[in-house]
Protein backbone atom coordinates (compact mmCIF):
# COMPACT_ATOMS: atom_id res chain seq x y z
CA UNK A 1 51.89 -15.37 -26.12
CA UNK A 2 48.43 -14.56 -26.85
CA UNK A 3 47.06 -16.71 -24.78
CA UNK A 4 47.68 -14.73 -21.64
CA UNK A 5 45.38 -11.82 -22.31
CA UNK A 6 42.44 -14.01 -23.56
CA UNK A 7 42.99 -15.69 -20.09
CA UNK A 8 43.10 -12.67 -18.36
CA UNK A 9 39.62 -10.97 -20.42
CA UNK A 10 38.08 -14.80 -19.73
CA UNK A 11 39.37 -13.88 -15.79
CA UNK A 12 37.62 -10.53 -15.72
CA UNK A 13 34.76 -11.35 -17.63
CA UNK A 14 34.24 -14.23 -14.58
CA UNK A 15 34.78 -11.53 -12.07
CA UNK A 16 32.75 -9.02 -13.52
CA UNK A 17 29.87 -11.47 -13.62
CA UNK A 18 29.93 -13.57 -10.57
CA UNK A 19 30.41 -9.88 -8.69
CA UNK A 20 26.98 -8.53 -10.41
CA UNK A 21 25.17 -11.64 -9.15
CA UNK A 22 27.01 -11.97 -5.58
CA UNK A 23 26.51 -8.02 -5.02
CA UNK A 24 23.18 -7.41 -7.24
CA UNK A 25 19.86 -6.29 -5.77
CA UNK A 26 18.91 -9.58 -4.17
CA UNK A 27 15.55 -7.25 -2.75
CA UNK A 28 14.08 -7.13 -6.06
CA UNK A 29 12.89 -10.58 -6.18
CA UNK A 30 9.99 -10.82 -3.42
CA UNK A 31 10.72 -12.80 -0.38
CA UNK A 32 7.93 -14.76 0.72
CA UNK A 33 7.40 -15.78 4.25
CA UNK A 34 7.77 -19.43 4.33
CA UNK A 35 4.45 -20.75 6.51
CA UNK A 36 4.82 -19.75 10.41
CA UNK A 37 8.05 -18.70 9.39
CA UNK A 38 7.51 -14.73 10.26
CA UNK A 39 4.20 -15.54 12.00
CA UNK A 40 3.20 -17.31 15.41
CA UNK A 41 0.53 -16.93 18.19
CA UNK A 42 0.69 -15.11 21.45
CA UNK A 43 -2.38 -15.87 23.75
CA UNK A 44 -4.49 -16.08 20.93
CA UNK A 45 -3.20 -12.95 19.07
CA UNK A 46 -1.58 -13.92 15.54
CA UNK A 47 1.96 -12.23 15.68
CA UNK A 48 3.73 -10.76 12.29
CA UNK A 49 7.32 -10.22 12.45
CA UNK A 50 8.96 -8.20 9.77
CA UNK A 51 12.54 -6.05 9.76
CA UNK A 52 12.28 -2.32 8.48
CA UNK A 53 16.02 -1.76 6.60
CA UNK A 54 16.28 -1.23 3.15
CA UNK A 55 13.23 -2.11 2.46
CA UNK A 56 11.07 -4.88 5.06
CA UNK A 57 11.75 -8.50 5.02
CA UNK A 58 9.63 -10.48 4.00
CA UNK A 59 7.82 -8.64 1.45
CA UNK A 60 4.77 -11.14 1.32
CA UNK A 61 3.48 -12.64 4.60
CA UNK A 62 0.66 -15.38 4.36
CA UNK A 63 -1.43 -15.22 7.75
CA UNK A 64 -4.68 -16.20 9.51
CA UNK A 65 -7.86 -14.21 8.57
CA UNK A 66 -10.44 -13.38 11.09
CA UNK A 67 -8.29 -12.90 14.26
CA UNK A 68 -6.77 -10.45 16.28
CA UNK A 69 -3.37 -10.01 14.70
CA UNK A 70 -0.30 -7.78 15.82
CA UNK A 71 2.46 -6.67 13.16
CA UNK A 72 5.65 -6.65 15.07
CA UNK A 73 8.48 -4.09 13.53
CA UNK A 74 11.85 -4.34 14.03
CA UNK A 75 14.36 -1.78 13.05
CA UNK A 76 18.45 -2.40 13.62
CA UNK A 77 20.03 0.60 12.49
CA UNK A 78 17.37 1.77 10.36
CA UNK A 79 18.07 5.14 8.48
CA UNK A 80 16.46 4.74 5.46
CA UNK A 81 13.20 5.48 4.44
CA UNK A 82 11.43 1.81 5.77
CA UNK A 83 11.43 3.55 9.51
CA UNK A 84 8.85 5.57 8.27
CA UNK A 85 5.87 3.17 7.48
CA UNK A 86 2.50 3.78 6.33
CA UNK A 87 -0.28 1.12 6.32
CA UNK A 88 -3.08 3.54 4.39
CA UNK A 89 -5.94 1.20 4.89
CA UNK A 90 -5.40 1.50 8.98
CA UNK A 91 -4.83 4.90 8.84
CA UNK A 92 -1.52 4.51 10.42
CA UNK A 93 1.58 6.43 9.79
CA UNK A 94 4.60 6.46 12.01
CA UNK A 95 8.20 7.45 12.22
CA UNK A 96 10.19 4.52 13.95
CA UNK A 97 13.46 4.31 16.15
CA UNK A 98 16.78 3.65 14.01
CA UNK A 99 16.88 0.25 16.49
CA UNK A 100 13.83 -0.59 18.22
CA UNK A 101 10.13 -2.92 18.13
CA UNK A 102 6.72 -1.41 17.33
CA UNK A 103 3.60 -3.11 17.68
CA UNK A 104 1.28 -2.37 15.10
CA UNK A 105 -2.39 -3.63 15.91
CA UNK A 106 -4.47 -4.97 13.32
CA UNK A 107 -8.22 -6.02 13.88
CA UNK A 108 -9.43 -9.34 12.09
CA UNK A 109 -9.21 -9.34 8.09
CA UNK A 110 -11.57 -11.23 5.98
CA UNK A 111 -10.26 -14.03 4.16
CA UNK A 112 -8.65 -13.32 0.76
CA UNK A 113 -8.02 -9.92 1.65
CA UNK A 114 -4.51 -7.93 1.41
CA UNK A 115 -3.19 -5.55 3.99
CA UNK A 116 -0.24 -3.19 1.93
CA UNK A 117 1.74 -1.23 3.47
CA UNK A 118 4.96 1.26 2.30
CA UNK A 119 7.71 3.14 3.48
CA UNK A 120 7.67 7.22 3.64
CA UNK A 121 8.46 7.51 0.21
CA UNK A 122 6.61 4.89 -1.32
CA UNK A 123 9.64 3.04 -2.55
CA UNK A 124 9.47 -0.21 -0.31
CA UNK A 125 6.37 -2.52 0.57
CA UNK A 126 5.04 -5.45 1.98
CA UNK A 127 1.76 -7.42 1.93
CA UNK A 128 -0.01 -9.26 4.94
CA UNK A 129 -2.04 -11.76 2.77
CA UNK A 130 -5.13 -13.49 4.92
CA UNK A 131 -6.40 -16.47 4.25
CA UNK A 132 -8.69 -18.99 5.71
């Protein structure tokens, strides 16, 4: 009965496979916020939310240029390095709570520009892309 092993290898093969896609690093492919998806207004302030863990979600953000806009962290058991983000063109740099919000104000961007910021070791980003 050699047909038993080859079914068993095919078996494997199948498991080996469909277990590297279903447990693979998803966070390598960019997610992109989907429009007002991550982003709303409060009283006239443009609101980004993104989650710090393993990296921050989404990792591209399309918003409004030339308004008042907040960037709205949120951390849920956060250990890794995302609870310490950097935005370098703000000058800000903070450590934040393993579970918590922090509002991050950001004054108006011109259109077509690109706010980046990175975790503590430079390993994880995101972009806050404005546009008209």
């Amino acid at each position: 009965m050699k047909l038993l092993p080859l079914i068993g290898s095919l078996l494997m093969a199948v498991f080996v496979i469909g277990g590297a896609v279903l447990f693979g690093r998803v966070d390598a492919v960019p997610l992109v916020s989907a429009p007002g998806g991550n982003v709303s207004i409060e009283a006239g302030t443009q609101v980004i939310a993104i989650k710090a863990k393993g990296g921050y979600s989404p990792t591209v953000t399309s918003a409004k240029a030339g308004m008042p806009t907040i960037l709205r962290v949120q951390t849920e058991g956060t250990y890794d390095c995302s609870s310490a983000i950097r935005i370098p063109s703000l000058g800000y740099s903070k450590t934040l709570e393993a579970t918590g919000v922090v509002d991050v104000s950001i004054p108006p961007q011109k259109a077509g520009s690109t706010l980046q910021g990175v975790c503590a070791m430079g390993m994880y980003s995101f972009q806050i892309q404005f546009e008209v």
